[in-house]
C-alpha atoms as a PDB file:
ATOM      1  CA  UNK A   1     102.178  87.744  53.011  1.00  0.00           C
ATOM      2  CA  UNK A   2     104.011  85.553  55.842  1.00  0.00           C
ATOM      3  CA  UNK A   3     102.589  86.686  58.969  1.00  0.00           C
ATOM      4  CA  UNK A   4     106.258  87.112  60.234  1.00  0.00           C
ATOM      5  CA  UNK A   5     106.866  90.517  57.561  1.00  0.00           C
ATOM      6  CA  UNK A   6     103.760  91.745  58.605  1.00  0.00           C
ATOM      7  CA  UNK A   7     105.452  94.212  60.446  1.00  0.00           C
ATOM      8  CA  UNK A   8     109.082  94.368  59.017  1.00  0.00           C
ATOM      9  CA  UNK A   9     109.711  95.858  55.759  1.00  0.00           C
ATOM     10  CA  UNK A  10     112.244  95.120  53.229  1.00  0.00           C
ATOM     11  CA  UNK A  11     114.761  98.253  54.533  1.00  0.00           C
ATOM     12  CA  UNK A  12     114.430  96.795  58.369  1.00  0.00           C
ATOM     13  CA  UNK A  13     115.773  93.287  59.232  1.00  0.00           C
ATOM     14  CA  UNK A  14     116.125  93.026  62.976  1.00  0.00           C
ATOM     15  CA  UNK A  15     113.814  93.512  65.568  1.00  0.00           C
ATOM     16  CA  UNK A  16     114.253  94.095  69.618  1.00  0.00           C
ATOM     17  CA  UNK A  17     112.546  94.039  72.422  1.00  0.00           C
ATOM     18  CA  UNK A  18     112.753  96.970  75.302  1.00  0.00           C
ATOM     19  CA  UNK A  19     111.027  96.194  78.523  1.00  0.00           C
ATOM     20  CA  UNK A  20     109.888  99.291  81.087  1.00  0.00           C
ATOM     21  CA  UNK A  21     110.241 101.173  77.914  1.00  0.00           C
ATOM     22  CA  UNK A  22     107.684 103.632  77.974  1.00  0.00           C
ATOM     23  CA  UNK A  23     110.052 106.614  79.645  1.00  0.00           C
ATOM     24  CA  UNK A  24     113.431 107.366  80.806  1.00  0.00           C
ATOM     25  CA  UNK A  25     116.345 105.368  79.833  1.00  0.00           C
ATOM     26  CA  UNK A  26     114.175 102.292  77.955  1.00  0.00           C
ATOM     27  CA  UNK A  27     112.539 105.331  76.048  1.00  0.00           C
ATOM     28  CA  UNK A  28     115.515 106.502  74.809  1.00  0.00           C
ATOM     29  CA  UNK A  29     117.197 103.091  74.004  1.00  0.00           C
ATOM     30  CA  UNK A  30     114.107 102.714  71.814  1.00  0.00           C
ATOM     31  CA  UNK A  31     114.393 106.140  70.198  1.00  0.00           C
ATOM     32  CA  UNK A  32     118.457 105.265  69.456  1.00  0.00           C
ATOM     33  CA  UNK A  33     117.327 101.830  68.211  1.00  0.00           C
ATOM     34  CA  UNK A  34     114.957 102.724  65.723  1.00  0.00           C
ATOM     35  CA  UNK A  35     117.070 105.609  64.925  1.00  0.00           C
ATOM     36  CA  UNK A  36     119.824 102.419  63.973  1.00  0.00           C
ATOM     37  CA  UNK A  37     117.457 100.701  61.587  1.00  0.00           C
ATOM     38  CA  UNK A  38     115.750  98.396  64.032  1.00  0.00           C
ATOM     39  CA  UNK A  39     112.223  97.716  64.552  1.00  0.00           C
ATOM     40  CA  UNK A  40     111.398  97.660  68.259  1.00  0.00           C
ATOM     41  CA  UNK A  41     108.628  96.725  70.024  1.00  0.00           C
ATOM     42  CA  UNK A  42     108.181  99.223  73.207  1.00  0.00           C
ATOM     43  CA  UNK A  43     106.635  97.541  76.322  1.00  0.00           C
ATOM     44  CA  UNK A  44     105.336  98.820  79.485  1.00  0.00           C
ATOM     45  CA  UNK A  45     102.809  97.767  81.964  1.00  0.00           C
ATOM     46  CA  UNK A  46     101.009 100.882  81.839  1.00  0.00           C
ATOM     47  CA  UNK A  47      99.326 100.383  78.504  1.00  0.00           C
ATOM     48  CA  UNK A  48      98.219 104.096  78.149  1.00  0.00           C
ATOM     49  CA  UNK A  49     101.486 105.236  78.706  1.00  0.00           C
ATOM     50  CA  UNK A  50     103.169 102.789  76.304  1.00  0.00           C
ATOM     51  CA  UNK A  51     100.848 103.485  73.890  1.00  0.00           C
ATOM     52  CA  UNK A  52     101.624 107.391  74.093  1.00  0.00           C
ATOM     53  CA  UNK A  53     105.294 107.057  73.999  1.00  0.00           C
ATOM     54  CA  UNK A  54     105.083 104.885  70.876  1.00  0.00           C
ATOM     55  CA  UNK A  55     102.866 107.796  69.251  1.00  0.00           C
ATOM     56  CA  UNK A  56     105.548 110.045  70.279  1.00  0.00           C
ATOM     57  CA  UNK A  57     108.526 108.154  68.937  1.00  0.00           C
ATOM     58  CA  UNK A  58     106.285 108.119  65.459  1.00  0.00           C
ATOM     59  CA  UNK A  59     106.054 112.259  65.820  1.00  0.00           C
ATOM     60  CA  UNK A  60     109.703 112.615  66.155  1.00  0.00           C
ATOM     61  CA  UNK A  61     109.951 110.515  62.767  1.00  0.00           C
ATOM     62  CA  UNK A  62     110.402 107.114  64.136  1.00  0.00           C
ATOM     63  CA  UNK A  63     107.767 104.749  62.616  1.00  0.00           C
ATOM     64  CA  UNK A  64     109.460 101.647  63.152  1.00  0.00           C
ATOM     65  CA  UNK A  65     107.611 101.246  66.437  1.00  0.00           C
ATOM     66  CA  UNK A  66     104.997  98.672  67.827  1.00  0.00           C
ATOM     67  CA  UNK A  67     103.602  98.598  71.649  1.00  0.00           C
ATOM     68  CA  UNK A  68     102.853  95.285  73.479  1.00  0.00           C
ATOM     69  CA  UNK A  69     101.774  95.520  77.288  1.00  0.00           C
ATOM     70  CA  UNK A  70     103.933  93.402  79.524  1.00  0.00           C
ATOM     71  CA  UNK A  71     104.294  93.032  83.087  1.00  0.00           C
ATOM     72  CA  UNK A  72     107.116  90.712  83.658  1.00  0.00           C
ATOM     73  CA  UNK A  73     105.507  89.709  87.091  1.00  0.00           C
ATOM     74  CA  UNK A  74     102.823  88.171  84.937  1.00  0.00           C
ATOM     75  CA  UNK A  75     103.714  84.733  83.613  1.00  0.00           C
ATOM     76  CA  UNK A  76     100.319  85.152  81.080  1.00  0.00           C
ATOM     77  CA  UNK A  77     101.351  88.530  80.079  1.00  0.00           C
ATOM     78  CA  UNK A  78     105.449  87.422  79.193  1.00  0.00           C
ATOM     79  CA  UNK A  79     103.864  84.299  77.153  1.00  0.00           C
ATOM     80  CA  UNK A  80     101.480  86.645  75.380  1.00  0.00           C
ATOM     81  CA  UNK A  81     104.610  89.219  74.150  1.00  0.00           C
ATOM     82  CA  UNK A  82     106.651  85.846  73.193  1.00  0.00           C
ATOM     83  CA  UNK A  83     103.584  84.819  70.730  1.00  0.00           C
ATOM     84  CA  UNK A  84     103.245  87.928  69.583  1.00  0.00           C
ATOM     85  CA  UNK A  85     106.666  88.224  68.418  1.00  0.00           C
ATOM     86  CA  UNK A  86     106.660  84.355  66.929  1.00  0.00           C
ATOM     87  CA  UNK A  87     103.688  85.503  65.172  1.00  0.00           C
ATOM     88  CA  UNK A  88     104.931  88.363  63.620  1.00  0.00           C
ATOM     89  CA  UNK A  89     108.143  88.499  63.625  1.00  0.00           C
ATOM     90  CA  UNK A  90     109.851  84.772  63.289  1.00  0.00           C
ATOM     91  CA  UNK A  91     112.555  85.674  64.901  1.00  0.00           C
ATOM     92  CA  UNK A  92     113.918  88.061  67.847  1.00  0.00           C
ATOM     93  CA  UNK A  93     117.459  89.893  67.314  1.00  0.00           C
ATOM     94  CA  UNK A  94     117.527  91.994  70.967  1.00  0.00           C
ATOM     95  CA  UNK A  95     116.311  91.868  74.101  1.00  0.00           C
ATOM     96  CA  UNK A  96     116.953  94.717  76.407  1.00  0.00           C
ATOM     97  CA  UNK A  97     116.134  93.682  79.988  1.00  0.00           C
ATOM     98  CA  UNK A  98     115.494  97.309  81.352  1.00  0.00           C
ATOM     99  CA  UNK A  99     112.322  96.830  83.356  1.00  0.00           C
ATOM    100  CA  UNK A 100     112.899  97.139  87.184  1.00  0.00           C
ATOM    101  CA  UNK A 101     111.986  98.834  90.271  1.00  0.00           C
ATOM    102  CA  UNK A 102     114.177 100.120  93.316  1.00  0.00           C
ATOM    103  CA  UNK A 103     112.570  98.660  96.372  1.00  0.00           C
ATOM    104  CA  UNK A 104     112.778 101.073  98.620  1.00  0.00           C
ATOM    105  CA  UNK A 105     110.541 103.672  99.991  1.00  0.00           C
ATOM    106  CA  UNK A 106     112.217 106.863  99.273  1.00  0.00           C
ATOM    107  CA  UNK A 107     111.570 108.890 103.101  1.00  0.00           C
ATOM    108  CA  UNK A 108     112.784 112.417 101.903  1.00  0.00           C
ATOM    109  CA  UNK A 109     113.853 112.559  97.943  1.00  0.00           C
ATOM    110  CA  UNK A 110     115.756 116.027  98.268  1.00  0.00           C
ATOM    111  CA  UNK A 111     118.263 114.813 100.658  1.00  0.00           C
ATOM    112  CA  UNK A 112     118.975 111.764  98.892  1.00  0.00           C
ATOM    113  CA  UNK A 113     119.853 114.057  95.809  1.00  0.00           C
ATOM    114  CA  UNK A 114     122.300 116.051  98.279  1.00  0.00           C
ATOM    115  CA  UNK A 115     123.505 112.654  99.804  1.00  0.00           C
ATOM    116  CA  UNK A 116     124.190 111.362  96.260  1.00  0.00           C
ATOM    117  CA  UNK A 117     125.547 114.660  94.902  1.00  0.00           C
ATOM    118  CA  UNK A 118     127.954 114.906  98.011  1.00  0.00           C
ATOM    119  CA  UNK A 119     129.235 111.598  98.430  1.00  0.00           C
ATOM    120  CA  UNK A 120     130.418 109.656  95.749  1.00  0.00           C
ATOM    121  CA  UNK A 121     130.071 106.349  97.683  1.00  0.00           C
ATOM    122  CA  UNK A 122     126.122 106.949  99.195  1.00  0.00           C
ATOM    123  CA  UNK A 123     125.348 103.495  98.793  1.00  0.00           C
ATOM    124  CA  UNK A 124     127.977 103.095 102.223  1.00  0.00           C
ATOM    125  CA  UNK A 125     126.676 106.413 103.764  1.00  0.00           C
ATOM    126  CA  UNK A 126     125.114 105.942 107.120  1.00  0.00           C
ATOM    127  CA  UNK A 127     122.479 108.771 106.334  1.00  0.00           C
ATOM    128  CA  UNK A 128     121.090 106.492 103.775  1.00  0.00           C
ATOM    129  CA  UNK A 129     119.087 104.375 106.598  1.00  0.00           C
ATOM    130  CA  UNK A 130     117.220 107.803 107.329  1.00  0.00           C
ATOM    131  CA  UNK A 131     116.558 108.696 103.939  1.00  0.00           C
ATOM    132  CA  UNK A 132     115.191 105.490 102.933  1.00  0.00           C
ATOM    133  CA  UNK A 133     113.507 102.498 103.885  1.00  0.00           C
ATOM    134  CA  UNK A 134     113.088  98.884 102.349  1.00  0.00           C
ATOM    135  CA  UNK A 135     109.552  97.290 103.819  1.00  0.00           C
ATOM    136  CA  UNK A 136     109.222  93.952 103.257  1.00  0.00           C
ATOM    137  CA  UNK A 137     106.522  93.927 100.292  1.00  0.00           C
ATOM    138  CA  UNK A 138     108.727  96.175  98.568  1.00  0.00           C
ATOM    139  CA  UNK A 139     111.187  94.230  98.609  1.00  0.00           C
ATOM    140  CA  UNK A 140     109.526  90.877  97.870  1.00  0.00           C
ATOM    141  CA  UNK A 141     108.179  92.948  95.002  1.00  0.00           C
ATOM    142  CA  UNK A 142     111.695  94.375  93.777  1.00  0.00           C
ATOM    143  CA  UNK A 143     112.965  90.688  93.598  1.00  0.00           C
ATOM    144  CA  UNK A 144     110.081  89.833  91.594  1.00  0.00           C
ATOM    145  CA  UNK A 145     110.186  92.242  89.132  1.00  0.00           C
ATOM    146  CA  UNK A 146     114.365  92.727  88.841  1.00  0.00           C
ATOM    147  CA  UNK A 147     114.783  89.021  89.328  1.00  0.00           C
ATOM    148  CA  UNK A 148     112.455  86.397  88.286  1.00  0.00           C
ATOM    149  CA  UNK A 149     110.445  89.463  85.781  1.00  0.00           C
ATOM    150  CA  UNK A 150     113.614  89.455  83.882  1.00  0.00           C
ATOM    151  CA  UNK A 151     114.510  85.554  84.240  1.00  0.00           C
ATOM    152  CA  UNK A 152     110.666  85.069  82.829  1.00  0.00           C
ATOM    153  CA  UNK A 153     111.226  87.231  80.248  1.00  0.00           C
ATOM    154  CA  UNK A 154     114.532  85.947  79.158  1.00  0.00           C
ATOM    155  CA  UNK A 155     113.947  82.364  78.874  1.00  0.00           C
ATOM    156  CA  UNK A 156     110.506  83.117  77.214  1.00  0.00           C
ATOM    157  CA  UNK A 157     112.178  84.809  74.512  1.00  0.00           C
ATOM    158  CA  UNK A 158     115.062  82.534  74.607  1.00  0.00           C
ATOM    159  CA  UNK A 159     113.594  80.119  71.444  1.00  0.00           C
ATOM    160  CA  UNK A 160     113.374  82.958  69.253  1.00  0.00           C
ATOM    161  CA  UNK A 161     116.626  84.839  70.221  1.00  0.00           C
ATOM    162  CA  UNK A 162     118.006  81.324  69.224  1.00  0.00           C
ATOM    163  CA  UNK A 163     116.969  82.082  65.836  1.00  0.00           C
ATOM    164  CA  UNK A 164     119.000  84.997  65.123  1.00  0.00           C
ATOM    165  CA  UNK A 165     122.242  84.667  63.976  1.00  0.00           C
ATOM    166  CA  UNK A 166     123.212  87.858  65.733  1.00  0.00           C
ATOM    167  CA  UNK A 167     121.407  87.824  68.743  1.00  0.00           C
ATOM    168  CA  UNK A 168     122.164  89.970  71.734  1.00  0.00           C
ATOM    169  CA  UNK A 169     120.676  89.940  75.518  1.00  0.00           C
ATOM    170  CA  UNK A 170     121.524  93.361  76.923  1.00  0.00           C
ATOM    171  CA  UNK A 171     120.735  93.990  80.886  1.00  0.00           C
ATOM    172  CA  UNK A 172     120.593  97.616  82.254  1.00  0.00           C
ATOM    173  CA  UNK A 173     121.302  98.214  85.605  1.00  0.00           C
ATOM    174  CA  UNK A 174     123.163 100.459  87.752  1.00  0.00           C
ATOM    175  CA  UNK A 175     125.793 101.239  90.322  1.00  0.00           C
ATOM    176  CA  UNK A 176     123.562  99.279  92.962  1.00  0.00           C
ATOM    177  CA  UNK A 177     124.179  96.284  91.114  1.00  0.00           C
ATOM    178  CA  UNK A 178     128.018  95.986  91.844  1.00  0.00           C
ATOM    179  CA  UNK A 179     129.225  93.510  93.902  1.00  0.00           C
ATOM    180  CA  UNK A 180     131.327  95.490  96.271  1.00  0.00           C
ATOM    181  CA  UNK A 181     128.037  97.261  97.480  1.00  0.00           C
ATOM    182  CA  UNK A 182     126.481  93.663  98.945  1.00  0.00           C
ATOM    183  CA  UNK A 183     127.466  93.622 102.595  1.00  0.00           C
ATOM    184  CA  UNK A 184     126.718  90.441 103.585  1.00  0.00           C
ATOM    185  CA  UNK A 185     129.392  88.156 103.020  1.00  0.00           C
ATOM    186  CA  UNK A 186     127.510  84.878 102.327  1.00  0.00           C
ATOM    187  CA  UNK A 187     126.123  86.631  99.875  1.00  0.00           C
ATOM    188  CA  UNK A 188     129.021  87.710  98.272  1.00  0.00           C
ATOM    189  CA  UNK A 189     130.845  84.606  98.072  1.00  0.00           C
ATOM    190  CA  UNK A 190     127.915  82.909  96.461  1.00  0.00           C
ATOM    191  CA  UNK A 191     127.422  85.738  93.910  1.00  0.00           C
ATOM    192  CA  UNK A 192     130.913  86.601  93.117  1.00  0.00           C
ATOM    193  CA  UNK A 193     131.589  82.921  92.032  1.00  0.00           C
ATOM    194  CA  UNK A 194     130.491  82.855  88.550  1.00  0.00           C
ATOM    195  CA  UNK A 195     132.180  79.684  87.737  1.00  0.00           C
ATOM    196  CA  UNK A 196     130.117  77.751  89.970  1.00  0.00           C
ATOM    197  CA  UNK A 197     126.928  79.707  90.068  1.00  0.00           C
ATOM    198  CA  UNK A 198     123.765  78.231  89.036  1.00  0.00           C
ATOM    199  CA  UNK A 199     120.085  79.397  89.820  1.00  0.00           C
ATOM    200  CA  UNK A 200     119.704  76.697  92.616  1.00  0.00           C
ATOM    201  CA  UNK A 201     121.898  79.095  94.530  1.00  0.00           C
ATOM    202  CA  UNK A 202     121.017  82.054  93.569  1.00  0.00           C
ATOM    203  CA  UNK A 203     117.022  81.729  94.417  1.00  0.00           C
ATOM    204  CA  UNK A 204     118.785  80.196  98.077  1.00  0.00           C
ATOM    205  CA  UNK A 205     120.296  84.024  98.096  1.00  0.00           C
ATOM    206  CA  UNK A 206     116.828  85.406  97.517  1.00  0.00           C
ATOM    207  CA  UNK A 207     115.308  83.265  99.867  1.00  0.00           C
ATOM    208  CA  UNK A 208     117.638  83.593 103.023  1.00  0.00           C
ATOM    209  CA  UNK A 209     117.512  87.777 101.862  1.00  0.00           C
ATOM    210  CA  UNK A 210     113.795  87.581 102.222  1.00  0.00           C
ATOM    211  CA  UNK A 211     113.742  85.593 105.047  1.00  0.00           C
ATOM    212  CA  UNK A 212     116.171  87.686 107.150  1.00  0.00           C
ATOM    213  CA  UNK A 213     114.285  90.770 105.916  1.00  0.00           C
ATOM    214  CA  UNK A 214     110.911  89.630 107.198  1.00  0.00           C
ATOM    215  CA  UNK A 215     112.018  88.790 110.599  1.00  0.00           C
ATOM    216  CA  UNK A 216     114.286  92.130 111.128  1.00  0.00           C
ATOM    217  CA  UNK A 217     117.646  90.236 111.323  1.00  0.00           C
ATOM    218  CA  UNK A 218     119.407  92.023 108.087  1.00  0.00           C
ATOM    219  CA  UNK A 219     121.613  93.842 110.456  1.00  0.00           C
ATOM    220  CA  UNK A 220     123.437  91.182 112.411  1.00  0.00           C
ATOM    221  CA  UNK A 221     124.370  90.221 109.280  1.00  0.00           C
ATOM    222  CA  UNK A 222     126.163  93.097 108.202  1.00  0.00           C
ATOM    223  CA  UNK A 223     123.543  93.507 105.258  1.00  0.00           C
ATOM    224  CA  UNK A 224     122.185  97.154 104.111  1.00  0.00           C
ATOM    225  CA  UNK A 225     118.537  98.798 104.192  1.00  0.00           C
ATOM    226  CA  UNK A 226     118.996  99.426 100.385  1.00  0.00           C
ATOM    227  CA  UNK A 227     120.240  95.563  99.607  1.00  0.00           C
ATOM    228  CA  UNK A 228     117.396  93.992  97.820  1.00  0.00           C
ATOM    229  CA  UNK A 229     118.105  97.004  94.932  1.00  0.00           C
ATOM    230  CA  UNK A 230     121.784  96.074  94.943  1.00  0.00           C
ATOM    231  CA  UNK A 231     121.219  92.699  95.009  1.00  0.00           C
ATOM    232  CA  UNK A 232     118.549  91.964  92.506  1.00  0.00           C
ATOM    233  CA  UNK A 233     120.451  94.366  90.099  1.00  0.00           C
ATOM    234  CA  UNK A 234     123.505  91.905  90.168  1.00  0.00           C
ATOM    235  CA  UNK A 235     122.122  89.135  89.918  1.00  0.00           C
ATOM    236  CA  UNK A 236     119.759  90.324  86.876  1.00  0.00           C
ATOM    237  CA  UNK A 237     123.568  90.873  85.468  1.00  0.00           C
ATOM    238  CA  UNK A 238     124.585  87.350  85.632  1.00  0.00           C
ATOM    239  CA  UNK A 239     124.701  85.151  82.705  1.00  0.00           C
ATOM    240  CA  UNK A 240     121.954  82.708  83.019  1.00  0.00           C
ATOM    241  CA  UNK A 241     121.695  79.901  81.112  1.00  0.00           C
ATOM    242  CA  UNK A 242     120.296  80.703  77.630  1.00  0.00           C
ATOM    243  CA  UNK A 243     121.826  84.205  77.606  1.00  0.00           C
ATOM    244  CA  UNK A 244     124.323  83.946  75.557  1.00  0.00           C
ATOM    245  CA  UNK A 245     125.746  86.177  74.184  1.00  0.00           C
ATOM    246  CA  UNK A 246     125.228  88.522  77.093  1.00  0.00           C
ATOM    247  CA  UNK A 247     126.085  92.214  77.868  1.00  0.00           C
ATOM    248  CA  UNK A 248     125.316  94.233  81.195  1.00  0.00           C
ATOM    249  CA  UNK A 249     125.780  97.850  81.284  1.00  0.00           C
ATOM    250  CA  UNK A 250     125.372  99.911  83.945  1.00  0.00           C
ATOM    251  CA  UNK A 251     123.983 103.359  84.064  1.00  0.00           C
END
């Protein structure tokens, strides 16, 4: 037997790929998936915890199910999930880039649900600065993960999405990744023109972000202690090159 059917059957043609899959919205996106026909392989980069939610997916019914660990940080780990599926697979139908992390350290959790409950448009609420706070490591490590994880991951995969002839790139964000949430304006302009938008500019965004960030000058220029979230999440929305075609939904 080819070592690409190892894993497919004859009932189950197409395959995806969930990142940050091993609870919450990735979880179920898996469960619906599988529930479609599709074989999905689940990853996390908590192994244990991938590992159980795959065993609980095959309780409910679901057996069309494999786990592979990935950290999209992790350059060695992305290239080890792309082999994996060349090697069993041939071929990848979807990826769904939901892996990502907020970036901010949450200060007091129950007012931010009242805050967010209360006031449809938090995101602009001056309370927010006292509810939360984005440290500089956090940050570097949200753009990391939202940003470059998904941009590893993506291009990675990119040969063997290239093989489908139905291939789909799908990335989940959320409200935090509109545009009209970015405060600074340099920012804006840069991100809001698509037509002319290549990566060159967009890692000058994430550098002049970081930059400000680490020496305390995000204020003076109008920017937000929750913008590294909002940013990263739009720009993990843009259409890179390779993704194509692309969806982004927001949650």
């Amino acid at each position: 037997m080819n070592m690409a059917e190892t894993l497919l059957n004859s009932e189950v043609k197409r395959c995806a790929v969930v990142t940050g899959a091993n609870k919450g919205i990735g979880f179920e996106i898996c469960r619906q998936l599988i529930s479609n026909g599709i074989f999905v392989v689940l990853t996390s980069r908590d192994r244990n915890k991938g590992l159980e939610a795959v065993e609980n997916l095959k309780k409910s019914g679901l057996s069309n199910v494999t786990f592979h660990q990935l950290d999209v940080m992790n350059l060695t780990s992305v290239s080890s999930l792309a082999e994996f599926i060349k090697t069993h697979f041939g071929k990848l139908d979807i990826l769904v880039n939901n892996a990502g992390i907020g970036g901010v350290t949450i200060v007091d959790e129950d007012q931010l649900r009242v805050l967010m409950l209360e006031d449809e448009k938090y995101l602009e609420n001056p309370k927010l600065k006292q509810i939360w706070t984005e440290p500089y490591d956090e940050a570097e490590k949200c753009l990391k993960t939202n940003y470059h994880g998904v941009r590893a991951v993506t291009e990675a995969l990119a040969p063997l999405l290239e093989l489908s002839d139905s291939r789909i790139i799908v990335n989940v964000s959320s409200d935090m990744g509109m545009l009209k949430n970015i405060g600074n304006e340099k920012s804006f302009e840069v991100l809001s023109d698509v037509d002319c938008l290549t990566e060159e500019r967009i890692d000058e965004v994430v550098k002049t972000f970081l930059d400000d960030l680490k020496v305390g000058c995000l204020e003076a220029k109008e920017e937000q202690p929750h913008q590294t979230a909002q940013g990263s999440e739009h720009i993990r929305d843009l259409p890179l090159p390779l993704q194509e075609p692309n969806y982004s939904v927001k949650l």
